[in-house]
N, C-alpha and C. Protein backbone atom coordinates (compact mmCIF):
# COMPACT_ATOMS: atom_id res chain seq x y z
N UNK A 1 24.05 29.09 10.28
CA UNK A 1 23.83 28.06 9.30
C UNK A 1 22.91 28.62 8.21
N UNK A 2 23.14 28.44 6.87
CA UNK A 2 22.75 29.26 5.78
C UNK A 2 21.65 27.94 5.90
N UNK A 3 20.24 28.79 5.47
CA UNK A 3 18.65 27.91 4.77
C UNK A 3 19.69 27.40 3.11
N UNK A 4 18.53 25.98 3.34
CA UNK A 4 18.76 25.57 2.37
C UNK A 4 18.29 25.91 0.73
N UNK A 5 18.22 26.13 -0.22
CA UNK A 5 17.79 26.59 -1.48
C UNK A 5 17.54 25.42 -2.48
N UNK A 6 16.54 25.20 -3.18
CA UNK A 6 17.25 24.17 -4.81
C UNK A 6 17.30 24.95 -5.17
N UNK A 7 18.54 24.10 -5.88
CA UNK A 7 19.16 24.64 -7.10
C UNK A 7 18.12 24.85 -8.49
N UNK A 8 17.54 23.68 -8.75
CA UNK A 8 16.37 23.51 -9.66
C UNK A 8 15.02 22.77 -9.33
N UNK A 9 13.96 23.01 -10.24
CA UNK A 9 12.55 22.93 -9.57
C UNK A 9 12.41 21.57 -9.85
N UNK A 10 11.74 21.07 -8.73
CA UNK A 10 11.51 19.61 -8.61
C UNK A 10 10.58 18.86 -9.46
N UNK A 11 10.55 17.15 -9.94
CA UNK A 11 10.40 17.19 -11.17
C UNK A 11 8.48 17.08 -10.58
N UNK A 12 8.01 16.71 -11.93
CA UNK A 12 7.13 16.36 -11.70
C UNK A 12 6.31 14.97 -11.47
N UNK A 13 5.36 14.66 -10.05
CA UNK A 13 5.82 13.19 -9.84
C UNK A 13 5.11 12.37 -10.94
N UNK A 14 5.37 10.94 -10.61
CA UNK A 14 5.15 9.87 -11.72
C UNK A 14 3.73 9.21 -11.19
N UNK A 15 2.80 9.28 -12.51
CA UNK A 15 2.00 8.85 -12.67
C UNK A 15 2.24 7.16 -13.02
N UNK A 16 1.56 6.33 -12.47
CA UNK A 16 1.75 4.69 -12.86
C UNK A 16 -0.27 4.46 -12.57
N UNK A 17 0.08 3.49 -12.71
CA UNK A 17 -1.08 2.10 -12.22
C UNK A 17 -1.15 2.29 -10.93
N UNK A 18 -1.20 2.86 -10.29
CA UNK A 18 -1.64 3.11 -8.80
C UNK A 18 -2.55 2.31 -8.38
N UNK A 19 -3.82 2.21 -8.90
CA UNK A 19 -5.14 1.11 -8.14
C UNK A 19 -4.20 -0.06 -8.68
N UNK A 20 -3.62 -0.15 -9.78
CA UNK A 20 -3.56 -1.80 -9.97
C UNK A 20 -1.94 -1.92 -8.74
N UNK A 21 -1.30 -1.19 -8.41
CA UNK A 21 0.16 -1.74 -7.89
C UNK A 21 -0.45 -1.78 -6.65
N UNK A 22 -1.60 -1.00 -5.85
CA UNK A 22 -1.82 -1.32 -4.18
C UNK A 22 -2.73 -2.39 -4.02
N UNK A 23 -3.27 -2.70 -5.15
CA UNK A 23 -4.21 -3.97 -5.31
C UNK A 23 -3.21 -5.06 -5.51
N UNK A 24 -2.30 -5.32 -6.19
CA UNK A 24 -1.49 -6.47 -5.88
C UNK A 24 -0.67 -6.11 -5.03
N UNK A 25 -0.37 -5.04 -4.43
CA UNK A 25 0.39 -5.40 -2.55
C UNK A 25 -0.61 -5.84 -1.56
N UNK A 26 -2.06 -5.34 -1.67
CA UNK A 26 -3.01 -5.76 -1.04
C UNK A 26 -3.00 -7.55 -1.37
N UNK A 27 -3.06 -7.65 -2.45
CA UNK A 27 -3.06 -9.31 -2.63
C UNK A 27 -2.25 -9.85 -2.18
N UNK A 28 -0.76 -9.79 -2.28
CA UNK A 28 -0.15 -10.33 -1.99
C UNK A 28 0.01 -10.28 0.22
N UNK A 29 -0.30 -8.97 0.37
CA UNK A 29 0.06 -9.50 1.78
C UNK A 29 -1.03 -10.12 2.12
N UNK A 30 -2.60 -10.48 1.63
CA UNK A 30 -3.46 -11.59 2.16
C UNK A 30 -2.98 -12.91 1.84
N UNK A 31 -1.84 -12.94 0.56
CA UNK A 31 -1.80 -14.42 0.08
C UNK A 31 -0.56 -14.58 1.03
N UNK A 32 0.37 -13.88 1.53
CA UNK A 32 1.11 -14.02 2.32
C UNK A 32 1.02 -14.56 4.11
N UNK A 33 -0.61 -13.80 4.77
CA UNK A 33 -1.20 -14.22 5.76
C UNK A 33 -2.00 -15.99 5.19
N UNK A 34 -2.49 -15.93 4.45
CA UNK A 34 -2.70 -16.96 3.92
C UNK A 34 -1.97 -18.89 3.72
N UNK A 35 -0.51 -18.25 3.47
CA UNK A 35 0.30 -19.06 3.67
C UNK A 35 0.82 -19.32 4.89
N UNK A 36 0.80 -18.34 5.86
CA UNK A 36 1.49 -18.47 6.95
C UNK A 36 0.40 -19.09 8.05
N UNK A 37 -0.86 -18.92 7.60
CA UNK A 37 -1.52 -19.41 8.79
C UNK A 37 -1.65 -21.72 9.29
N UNK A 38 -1.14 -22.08 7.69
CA UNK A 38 -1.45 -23.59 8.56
C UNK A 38 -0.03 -23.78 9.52
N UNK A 39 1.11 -22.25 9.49
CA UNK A 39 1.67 -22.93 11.03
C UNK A 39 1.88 -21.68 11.98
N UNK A 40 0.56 -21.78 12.10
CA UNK A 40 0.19 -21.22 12.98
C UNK A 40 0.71 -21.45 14.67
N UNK A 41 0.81 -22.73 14.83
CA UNK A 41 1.23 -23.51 15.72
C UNK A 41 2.61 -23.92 15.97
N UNK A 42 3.48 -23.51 14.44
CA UNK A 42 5.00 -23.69 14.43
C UNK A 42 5.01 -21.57 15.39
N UNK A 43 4.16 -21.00 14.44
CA UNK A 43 4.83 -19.67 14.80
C UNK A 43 4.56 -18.95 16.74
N UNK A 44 3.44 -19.70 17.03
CA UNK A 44 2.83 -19.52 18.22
C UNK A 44 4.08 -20.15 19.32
N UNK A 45 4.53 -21.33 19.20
CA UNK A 45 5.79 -21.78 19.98
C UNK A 45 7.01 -21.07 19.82
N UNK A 46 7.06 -20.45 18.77
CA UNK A 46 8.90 -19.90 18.98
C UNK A 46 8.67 -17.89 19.18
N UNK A 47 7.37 -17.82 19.23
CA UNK A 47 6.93 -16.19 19.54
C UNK A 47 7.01 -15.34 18.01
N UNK A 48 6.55 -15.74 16.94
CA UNK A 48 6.29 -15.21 16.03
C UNK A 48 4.96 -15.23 15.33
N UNK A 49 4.57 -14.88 16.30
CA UNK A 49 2.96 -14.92 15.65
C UNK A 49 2.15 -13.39 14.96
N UNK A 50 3.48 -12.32 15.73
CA UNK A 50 3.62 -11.41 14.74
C UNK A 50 3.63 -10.98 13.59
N UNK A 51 4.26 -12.08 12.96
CA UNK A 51 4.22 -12.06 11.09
C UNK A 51 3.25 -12.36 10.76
N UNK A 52 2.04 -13.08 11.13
CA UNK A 52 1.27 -13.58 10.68
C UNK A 52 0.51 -12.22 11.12
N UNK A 53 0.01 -11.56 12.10
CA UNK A 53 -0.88 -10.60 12.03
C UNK A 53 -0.48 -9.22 11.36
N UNK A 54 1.03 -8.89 11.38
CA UNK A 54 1.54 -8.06 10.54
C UNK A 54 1.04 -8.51 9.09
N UNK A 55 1.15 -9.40 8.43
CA UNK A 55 0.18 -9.69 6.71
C UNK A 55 -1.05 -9.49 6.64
N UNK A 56 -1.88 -9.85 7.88
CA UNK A 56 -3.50 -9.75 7.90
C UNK A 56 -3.54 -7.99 7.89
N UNK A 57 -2.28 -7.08 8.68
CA UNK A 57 -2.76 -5.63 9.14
C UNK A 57 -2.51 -5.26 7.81
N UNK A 58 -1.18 -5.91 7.03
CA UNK A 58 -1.35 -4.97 5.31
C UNK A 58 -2.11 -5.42 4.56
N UNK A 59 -2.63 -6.59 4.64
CA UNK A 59 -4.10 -7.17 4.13
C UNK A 59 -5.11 -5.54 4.35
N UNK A 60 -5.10 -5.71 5.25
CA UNK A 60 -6.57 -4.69 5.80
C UNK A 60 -6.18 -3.35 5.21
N UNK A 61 -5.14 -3.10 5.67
CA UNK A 61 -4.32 -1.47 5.53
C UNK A 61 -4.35 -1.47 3.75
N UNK A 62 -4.13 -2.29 3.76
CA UNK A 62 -4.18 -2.25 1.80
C UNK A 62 -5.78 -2.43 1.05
N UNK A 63 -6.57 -2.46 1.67
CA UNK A 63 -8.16 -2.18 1.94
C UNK A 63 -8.28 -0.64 2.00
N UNK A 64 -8.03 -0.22 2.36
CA UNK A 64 -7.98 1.08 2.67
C UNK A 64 -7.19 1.77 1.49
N UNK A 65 -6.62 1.72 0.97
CA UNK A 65 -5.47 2.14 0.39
C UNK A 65 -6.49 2.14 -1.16
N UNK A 66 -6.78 0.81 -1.19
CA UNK A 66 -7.55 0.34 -2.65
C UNK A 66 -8.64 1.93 -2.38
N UNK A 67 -9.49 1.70 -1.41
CA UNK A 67 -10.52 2.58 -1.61
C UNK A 67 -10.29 3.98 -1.83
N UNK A 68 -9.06 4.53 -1.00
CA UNK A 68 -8.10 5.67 -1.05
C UNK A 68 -8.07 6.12 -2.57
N UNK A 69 -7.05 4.62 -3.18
CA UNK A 69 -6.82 5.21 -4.67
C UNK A 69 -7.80 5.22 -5.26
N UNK A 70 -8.61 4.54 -5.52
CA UNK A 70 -10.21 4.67 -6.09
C UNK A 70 -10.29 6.35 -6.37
N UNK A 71 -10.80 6.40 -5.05
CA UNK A 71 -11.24 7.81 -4.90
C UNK A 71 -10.49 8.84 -5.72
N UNK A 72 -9.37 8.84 -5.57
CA UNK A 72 -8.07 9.58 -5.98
C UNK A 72 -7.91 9.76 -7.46
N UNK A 73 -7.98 8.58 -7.72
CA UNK A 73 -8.18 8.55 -9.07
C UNK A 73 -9.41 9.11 -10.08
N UNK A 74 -10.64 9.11 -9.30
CA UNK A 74 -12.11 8.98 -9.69
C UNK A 74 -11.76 10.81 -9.70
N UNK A 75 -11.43 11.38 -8.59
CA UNK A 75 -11.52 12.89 -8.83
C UNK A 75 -10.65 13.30 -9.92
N UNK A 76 -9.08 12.64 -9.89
CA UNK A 76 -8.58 13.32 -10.91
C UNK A 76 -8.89 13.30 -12.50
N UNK A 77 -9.75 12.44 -12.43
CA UNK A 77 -10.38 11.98 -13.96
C UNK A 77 -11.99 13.22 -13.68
N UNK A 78 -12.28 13.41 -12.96
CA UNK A 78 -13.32 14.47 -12.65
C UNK A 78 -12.94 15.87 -12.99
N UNK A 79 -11.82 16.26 -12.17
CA UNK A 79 -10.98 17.28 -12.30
C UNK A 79 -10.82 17.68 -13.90
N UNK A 80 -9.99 16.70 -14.90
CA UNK A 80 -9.35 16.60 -15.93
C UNK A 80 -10.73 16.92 -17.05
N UNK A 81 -12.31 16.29 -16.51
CA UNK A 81 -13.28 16.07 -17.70
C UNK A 81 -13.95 18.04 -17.37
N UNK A 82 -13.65 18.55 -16.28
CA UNK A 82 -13.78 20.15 -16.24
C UNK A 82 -13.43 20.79 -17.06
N UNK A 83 -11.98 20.59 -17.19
CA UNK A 83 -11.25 21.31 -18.01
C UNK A 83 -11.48 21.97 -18.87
């Protein structure tokens, strides 16, 4: 089996809003745990009480993420003022 090769060099990736797009996924999956918790008591009887802690874990996990890009960002603007 022949290794694989590109053909051409891969592009270069895309810069966006990074703190602002994981900060509103972070928002949204707290506003999402948020909504789901007054049935709490619908989701606890039919065994889905999963969804509700799955939103609180990308709540949190998207905590992390915020501080992640922070950082990420803070060096490459560090990096860039070297230059």
């Amino acid at each position: 089996m022949a290794k694989w090769t590109p053909k051409h060099e891969a592009p270069e990736p895309l810069e966006g809003p990074v703190v602002a797009t994981i900060t509103g996924g972070t928002i949204l999956w707290f506003v999402l745990f948020l909504v789901q918790l007054p049935f709490y008591g619908w989701f606890a009887d039919h065994g889905h009480t999963w969804w509700l802690w799955t939103c609180l874990a990308g709540a949190g996990l998207g905590c992390v993420g915020i501080w992640y890009v922070r950082r990420r960002d803070a060096a490459i603007k560090r990096a860039a003022a070297e230059r």
